[in-house]
C-alpha atoms as a PDB file:
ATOM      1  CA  UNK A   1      67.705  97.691 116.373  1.00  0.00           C
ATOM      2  CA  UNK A   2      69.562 100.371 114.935  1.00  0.00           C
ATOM      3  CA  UNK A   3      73.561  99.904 113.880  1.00  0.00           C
ATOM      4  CA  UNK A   4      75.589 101.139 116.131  1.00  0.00           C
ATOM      5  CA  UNK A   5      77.584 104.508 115.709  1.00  0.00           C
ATOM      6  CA  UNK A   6      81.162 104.092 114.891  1.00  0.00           C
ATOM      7  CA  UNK A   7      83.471 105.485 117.344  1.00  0.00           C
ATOM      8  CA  UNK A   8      85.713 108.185 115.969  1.00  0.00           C
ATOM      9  CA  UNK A   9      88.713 109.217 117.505  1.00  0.00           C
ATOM     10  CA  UNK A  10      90.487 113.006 117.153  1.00  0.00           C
ATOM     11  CA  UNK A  11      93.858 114.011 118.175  1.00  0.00           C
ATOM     12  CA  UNK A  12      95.430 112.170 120.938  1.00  0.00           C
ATOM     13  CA  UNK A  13      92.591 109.355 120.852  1.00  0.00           C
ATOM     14  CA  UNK A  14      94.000 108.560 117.284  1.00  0.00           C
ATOM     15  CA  UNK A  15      97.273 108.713 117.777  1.00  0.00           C
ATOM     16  CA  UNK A  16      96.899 106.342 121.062  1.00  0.00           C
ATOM     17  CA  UNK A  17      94.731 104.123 118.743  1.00  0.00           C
ATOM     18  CA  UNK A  18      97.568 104.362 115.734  1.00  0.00           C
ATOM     19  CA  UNK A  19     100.468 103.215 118.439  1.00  0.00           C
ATOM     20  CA  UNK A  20      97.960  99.999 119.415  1.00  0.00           C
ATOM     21  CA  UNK A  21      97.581  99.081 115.495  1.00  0.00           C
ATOM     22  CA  UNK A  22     101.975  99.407 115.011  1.00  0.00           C
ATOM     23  CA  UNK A  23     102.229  97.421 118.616  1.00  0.00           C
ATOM     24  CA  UNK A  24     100.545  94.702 116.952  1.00  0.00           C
ATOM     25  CA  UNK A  25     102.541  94.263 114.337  1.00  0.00           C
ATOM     26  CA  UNK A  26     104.599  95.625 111.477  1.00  0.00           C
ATOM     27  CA  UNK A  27     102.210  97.985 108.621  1.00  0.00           C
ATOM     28  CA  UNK A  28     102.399 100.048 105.613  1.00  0.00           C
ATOM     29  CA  UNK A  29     101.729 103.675 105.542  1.00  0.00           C
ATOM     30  CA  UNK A  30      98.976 103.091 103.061  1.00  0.00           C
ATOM     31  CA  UNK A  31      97.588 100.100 105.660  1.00  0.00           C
ATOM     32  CA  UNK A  32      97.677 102.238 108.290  1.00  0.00           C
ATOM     33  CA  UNK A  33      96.470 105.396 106.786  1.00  0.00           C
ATOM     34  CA  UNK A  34      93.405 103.242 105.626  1.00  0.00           C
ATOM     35  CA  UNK A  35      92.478 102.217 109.260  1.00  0.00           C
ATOM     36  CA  UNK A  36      93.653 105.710 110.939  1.00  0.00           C
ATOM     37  CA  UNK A  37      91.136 106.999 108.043  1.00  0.00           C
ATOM     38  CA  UNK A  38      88.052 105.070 108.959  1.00  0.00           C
ATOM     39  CA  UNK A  39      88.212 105.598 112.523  1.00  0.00           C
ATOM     40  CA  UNK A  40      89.227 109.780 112.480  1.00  0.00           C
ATOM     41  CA  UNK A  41      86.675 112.454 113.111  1.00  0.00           C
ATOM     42  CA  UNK A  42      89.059 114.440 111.494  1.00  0.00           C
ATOM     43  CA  UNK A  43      91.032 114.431 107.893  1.00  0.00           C
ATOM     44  CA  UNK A  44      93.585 116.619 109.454  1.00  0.00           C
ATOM     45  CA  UNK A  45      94.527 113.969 112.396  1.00  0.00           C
ATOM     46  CA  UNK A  46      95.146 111.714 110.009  1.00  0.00           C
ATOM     47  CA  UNK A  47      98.131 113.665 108.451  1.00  0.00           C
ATOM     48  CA  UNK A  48      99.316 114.657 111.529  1.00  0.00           C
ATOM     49  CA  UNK A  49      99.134 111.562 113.262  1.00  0.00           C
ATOM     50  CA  UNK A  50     101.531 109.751 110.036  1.00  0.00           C
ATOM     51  CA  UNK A  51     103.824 112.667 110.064  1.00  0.00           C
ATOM     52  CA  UNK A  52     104.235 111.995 113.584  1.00  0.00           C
ATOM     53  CA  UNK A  53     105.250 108.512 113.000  1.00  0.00           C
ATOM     54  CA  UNK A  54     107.188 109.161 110.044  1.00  0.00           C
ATOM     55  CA  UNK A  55     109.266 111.589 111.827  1.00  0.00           C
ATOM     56  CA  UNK A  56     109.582 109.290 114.557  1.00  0.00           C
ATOM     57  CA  UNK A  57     110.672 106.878 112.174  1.00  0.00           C
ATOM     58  CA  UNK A  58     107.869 104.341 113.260  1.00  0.00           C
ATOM     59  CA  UNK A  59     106.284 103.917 110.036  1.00  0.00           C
ATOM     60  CA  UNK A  60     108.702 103.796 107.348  1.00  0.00           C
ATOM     61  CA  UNK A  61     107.545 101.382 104.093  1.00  0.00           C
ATOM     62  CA  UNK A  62     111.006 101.405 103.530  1.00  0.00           C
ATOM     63  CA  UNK A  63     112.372  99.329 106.286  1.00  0.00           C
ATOM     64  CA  UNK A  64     108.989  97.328 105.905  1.00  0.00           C
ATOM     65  CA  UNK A  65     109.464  96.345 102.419  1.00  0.00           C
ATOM     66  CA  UNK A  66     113.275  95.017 103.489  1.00  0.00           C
ATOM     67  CA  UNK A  67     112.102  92.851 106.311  1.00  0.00           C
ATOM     68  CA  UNK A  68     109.202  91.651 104.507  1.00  0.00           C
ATOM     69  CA  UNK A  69     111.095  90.333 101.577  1.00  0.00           C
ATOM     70  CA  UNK A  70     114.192  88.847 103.887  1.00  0.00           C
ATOM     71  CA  UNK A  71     111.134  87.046 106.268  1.00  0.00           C
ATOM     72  CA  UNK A  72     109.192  85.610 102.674  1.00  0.00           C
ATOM     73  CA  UNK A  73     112.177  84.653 101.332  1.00  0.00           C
ATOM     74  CA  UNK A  74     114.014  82.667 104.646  1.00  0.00           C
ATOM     75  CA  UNK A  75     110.466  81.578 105.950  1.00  0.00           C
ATOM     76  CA  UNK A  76     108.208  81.136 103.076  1.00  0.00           C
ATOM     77  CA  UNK A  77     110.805  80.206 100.246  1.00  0.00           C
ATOM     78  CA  UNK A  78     108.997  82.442  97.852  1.00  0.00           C
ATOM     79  CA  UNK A  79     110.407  83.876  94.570  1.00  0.00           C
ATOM     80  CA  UNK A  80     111.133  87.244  93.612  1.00  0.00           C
ATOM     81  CA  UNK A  81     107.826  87.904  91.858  1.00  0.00           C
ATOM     82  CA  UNK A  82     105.811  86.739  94.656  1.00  0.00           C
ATOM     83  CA  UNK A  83     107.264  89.254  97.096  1.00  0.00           C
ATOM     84  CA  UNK A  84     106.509  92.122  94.732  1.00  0.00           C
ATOM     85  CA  UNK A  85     102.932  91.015  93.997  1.00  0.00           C
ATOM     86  CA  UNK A  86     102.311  90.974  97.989  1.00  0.00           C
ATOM     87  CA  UNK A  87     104.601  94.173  98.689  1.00  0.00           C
ATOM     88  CA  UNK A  88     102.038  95.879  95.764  1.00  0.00           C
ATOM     89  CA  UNK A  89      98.841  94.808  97.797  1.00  0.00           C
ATOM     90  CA  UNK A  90     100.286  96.563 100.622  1.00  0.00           C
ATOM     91  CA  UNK A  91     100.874  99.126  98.373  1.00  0.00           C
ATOM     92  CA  UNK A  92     104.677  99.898  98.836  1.00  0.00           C
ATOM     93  CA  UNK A  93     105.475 102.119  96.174  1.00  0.00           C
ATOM     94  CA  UNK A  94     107.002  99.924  93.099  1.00  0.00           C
ATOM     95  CA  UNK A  95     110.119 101.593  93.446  1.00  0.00           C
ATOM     96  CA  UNK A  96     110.770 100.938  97.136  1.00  0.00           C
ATOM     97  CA  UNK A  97     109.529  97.549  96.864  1.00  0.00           C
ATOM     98  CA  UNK A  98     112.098  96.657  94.159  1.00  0.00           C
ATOM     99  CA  UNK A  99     114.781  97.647  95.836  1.00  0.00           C
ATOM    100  CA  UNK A 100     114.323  95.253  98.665  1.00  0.00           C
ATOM    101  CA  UNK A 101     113.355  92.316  96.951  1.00  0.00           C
ATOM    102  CA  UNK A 102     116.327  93.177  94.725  1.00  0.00           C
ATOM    103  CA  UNK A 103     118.427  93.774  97.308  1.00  0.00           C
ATOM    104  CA  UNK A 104     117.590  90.773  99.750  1.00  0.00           C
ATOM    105  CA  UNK A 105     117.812  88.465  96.641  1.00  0.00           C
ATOM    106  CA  UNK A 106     121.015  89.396  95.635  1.00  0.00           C
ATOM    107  CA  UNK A 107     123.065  86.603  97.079  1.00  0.00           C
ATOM    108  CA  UNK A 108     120.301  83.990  96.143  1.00  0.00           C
ATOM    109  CA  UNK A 109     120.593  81.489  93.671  1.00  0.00           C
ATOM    110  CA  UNK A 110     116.974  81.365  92.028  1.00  0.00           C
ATOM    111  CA  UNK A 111     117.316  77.706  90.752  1.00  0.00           C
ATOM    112  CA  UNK A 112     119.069  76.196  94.044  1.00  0.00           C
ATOM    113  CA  UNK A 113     116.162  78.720  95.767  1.00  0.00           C
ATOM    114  CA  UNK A 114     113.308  77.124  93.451  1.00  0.00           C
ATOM    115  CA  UNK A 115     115.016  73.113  94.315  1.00  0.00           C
ATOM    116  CA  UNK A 116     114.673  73.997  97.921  1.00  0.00           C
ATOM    117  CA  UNK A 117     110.876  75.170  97.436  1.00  0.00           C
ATOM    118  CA  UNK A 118     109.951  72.411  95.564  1.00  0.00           C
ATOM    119  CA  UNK A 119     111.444  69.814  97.750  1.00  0.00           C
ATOM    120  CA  UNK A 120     109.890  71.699 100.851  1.00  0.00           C
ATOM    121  CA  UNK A 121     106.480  72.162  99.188  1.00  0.00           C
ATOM    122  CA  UNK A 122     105.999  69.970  96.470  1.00  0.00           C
ATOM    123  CA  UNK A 123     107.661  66.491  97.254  1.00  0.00           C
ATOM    124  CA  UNK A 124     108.873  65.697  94.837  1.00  0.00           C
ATOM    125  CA  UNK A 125     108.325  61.632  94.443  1.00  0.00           C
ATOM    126  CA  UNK A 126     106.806  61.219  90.567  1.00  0.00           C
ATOM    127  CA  UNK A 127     107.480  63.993  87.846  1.00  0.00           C
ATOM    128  CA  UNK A 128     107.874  61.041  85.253  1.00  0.00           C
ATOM    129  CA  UNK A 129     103.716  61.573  85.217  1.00  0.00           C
ATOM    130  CA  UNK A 130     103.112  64.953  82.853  1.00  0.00           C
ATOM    131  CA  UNK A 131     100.741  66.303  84.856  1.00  0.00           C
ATOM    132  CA  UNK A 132     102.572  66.394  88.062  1.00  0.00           C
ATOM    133  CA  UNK A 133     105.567  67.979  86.162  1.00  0.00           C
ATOM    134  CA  UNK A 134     103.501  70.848  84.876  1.00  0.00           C
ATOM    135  CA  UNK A 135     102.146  71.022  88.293  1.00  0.00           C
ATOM    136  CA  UNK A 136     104.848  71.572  90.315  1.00  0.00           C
ATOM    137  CA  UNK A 137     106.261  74.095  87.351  1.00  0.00           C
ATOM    138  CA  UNK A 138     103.240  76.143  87.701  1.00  0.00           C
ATOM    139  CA  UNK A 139     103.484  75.866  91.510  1.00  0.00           C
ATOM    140  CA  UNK A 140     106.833  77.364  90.762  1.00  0.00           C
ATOM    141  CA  UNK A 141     105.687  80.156  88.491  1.00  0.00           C
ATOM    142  CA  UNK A 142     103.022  80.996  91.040  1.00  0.00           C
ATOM    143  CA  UNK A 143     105.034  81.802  93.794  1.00  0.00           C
ATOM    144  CA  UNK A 144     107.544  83.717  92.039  1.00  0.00           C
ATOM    145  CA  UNK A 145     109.808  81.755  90.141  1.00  0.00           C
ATOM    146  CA  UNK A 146     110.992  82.380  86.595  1.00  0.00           C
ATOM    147  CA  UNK A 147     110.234  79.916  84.084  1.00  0.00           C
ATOM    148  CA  UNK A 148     113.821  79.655  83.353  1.00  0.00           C
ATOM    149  CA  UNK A 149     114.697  78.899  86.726  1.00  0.00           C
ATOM    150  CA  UNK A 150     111.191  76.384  87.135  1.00  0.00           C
ATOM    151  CA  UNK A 151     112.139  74.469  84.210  1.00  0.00           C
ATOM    152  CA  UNK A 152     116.029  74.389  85.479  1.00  0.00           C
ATOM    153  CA  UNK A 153     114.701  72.996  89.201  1.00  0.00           C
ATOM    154  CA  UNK A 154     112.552  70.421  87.766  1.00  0.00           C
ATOM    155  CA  UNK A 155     115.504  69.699  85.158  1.00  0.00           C
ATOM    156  CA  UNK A 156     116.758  68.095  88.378  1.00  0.00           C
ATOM    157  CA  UNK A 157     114.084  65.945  89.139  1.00  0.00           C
ATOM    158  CA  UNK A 158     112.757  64.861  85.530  1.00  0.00           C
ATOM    159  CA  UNK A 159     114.018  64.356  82.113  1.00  0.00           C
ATOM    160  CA  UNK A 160     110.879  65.543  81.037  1.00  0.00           C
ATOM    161  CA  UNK A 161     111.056  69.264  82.619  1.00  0.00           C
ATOM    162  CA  UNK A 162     112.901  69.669  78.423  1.00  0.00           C
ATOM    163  CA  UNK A 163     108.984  69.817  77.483  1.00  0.00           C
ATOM    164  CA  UNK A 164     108.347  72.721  79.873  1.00  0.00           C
ATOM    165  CA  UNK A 165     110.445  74.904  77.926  1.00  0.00           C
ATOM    166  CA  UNK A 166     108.684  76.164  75.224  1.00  0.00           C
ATOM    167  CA  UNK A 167     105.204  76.108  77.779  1.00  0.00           C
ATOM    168  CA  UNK A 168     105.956  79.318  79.646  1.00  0.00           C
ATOM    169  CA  UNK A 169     107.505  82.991  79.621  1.00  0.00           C
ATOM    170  CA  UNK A 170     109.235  85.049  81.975  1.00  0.00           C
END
Protein backbone atom coordinates (compact mmCIF):
# COMPACT_ATOMS: atom_id res chain seq x y z
CA UNK A 1 0.00 0.00 0.00
CA UNK A 2 1.24 3.17 -1.06
CA UNK A 3 1.69 6.32 1.63
CA UNK A 4 -0.79 8.44 1.48
CA UNK A 5 -0.55 12.01 -0.19
CA UNK A 6 -0.27 14.81 2.20
CA UNK A 7 -2.99 17.24 2.05
CA UNK A 8 -1.87 20.73 1.18
CA UNK A 9 -3.79 23.62 1.81
CA UNK A 10 -3.58 27.23 -0.33
CA UNK A 11 -5.04 30.46 0.57
CA UNK A 12 -8.06 30.45 2.67
CA UNK A 13 -7.65 26.55 3.46
CA UNK A 14 -4.35 27.64 5.27
CA UNK A 15 -5.30 30.37 6.88
CA UNK A 16 -8.56 28.41 8.30
CA UNK A 17 -6.03 25.62 9.20
CA UNK A 18 -3.45 28.40 10.87
CA UNK A 19 -6.58 29.88 13.12
CA UNK A 20 -7.28 25.92 14.32
CA UNK A 21 -3.37 25.50 15.29
CA UNK A 22 -3.52 29.35 17.47
CA UNK A 23 -7.18 28.09 18.88
CA UNK A 24 -5.37 25.36 20.39
CA UNK A 25 -3.09 27.03 22.12
CA UNK A 26 -0.51 29.78 22.42
CA UNK A 27 2.73 29.41 19.45
CA UNK A 28 5.74 31.03 18.15
CA UNK A 29 6.01 32.50 14.78
CA UNK A 30 8.85 30.16 14.02
CA UNK A 31 6.38 27.08 15.47
CA UNK A 32 3.83 28.07 13.47
CA UNK A 33 5.59 28.99 10.34
CA UNK A 34 7.11 25.38 10.58
CA UNK A 35 3.62 23.68 10.54
CA UNK A 36 1.90 26.42 8.11
CA UNK A 37 5.16 25.36 5.96
CA UNK A 38 4.64 21.64 5.78
CA UNK A 39 1.11 21.70 5.06
CA UNK A 40 1.13 24.87 2.14
CA UNK A 41 0.95 24.19 -1.54
CA UNK A 42 2.27 27.43 -1.71
CA UNK A 43 5.55 29.42 -0.25
CA UNK A 44 3.70 32.58 -0.83
CA UNK A 45 0.58 31.58 1.58
CA UNK A 46 2.78 31.08 4.04
CA UNK A 47 3.95 34.79 4.21
CA UNK A 48 0.77 36.00 3.72
CA UNK A 49 -1.01 33.95 6.00
CA UNK A 50 1.78 35.25 9.16
CA UNK A 51 1.51 38.76 7.99
CA UNK A 52 -2.05 38.37 8.40
CA UNK A 53 -1.72 37.33 11.91
CA UNK A 54 0.94 39.59 12.74
CA UNK A 55 -1.04 42.47 11.68
CA UNK A 56 -3.86 41.17 13.47
CA UNK A 57 -1.73 40.97 16.32
CA UNK A 58 -2.48 37.14 16.78
CA UNK A 59 0.92 35.93 16.60
CA UNK A 60 3.23 38.13 18.31
CA UNK A 61 6.54 36.17 20.02
CA UNK A 62 6.61 39.09 21.95
CA UNK A 63 3.62 38.78 24.14
CA UNK A 64 4.42 34.92 23.99
CA UNK A 65 7.77 35.12 25.43
CA UNK A 66 6.13 37.41 28.50
CA UNK A 67 3.44 34.95 29.37
CA UNK A 68 5.60 32.08 28.97
CA UNK A 69 8.19 33.21 31.40
CA UNK A 70 5.42 34.70 34.09
CA UNK A 71 3.45 30.93 33.66
CA UNK A 72 7.24 28.90 34.17
CA UNK A 73 8.11 30.96 36.74
CA UNK A 74 4.51 31.03 39.04
CA UNK A 75 3.69 27.37 37.87
CA UNK A 76 6.85 25.56 37.30
CA UNK A 77 9.25 27.47 39.79
CA UNK A 78 11.94 27.47 37.20
CA UNK A 79 15.03 29.77 37.12
CA UNK A 80 15.97 32.34 34.82
CA UNK A 81 18.20 30.16 32.65
CA UNK A 82 15.69 27.56 32.22
CA UNK A 83 13.14 29.91 30.67
CA UNK A 84 15.67 31.12 28.12
CA UNK A 85 16.88 27.63 27.16
CA UNK A 86 13.02 26.69 26.44
CA UNK A 87 12.10 30.28 24.96
CA UNK A 88 15.41 29.42 22.45
CA UNK A 89 13.82 25.98 21.37
CA UNK A 90 10.87 27.86 20.41
CA UNK A 91 13.09 30.00 18.84
CA UNK A 92 12.11 33.52 20.23
CA UNK A 93 14.70 35.68 19.10
CA UNK A 94 17.45 36.04 22.08
CA UNK A 95 16.71 39.50 22.37
CA UNK A 96 12.95 39.29 22.88
CA UNK A 97 13.30 36.41 25.04
CA UNK A 98 15.58 38.31 27.47
CA UNK A 99 13.56 40.90 27.94
CA UNK A 100 10.76 38.90 29.39
CA UNK A 101 12.50 36.65 31.47
CA UNK A 102 14.31 39.81 32.62
CA UNK A 103 11.47 41.60 33.00
CA UNK A 104 9.08 38.99 34.78
CA UNK A 105 12.06 38.21 37.14
CA UNK A 106 12.62 41.47 38.23
CA UNK A 107 10.81 41.46 41.52
CA UNK A 108 12.06 37.83 42.28
CA UNK A 109 14.38 36.93 44.77
CA UNK A 110 16.52 34.04 43.06
CA UNK A 111 17.63 32.42 46.42
CA UNK A 112 14.07 32.69 48.29
CA UNK A 113 12.86 31.52 44.43
CA UNK A 114 15.52 28.52 44.43
CA UNK A 115 14.30 27.61 48.61
CA UNK A 116 10.80 27.44 47.31
CA UNK A 117 11.86 25.01 44.31
CA UNK A 118 13.76 22.91 46.29
CA UNK A 119 11.31 22.47 49.03
CA UNK A 120 8.52 21.92 46.29
CA UNK A 121 10.67 19.54 44.22
CA UNK A 122 13.36 18.20 46.06
CA UNK A 123 12.24 17.56 49.77
CA UNK A 124 14.44 18.36 51.35
CA UNK A 125 14.78 15.69 54.47
CA UNK A 126 18.82 14.60 54.38
CA UNK A 127 21.50 16.98 52.73
CA UNK A 128 23.92 15.93 55.67
CA UNK A 129 24.57 12.80 52.96
CA UNK A 130 27.10 14.43 50.07
CA UNK A 131 25.49 13.02 47.44
CA UNK A 132 22.06 14.25 48.03
CA UNK A 133 23.56 17.79 48.55
CA UNK A 134 25.22 17.82 45.17
CA UNK A 135 22.04 16.45 43.93
CA UNK A 136 19.66 18.77 44.74
CA UNK A 137 22.47 21.65 43.73
CA UNK A 138 22.62 20.26 40.34
CA UNK A 139 18.81 19.92 40.30
CA UNK A 140 19.11 23.59 40.97
CA UNK A 141 21.61 24.43 38.26
CA UNK A 142 19.49 22.44 35.84
CA UNK A 143 16.50 24.26 35.98
CA UNK A 144 17.94 27.58 35.95
CA UNK A 145 19.43 28.55 39.02
CA UNK A 146 22.79 30.23 39.52
CA UNK A 147 25.31 28.50 41.41
CA UNK A 148 25.51 31.38 43.67
CA UNK A 149 22.02 31.34 44.42
CA UNK A 150 22.05 27.01 44.55
CA UNK A 151 24.74 27.02 46.96
CA UNK A 152 22.93 30.06 49.03
CA UNK A 153 19.40 27.81 49.07
CA UNK A 154 21.05 24.75 50.18
CA UNK A 155 23.18 27.05 52.67
CA UNK A 156 19.77 26.86 54.35
CA UNK A 157 19.33 23.38 54.59
CA UNK A 158 23.06 22.05 55.14
CA UNK A 159 26.24 23.16 56.61
CA UNK A 160 27.80 21.35 54.02
CA UNK A 161 26.32 23.40 50.86
CA UNK A 162 30.22 25.58 51.97
CA UNK A 163 31.71 22.53 49.80
CA UNK A 164 29.53 23.37 46.79
CA UNK A 165 31.22 26.51 46.33
CA UNK A 166 34.18 26.04 44.61
CA UNK A 167 32.15 22.88 42.48
CA UNK A 168 30.29 25.09 40.03
CA UNK A 169 30.21 28.41 37.83
CA UNK A 170 27.69 30.74 36.82
Amino acid sequence: MPPRARERYDGEALWNYALRLLAGRSMTIAEVKRKLTAKAAFEADVVETLSKLKEMRVLNDRHYADSFATARRDGAGFGKQRVLRELAVKQVPRTVAETAVNEAYAEVDEVDHAVSFLKRKVRPTDFSDPKHLQSAFRKLRYNGFSSNAAVKALKQFSTNADELEDSGDD
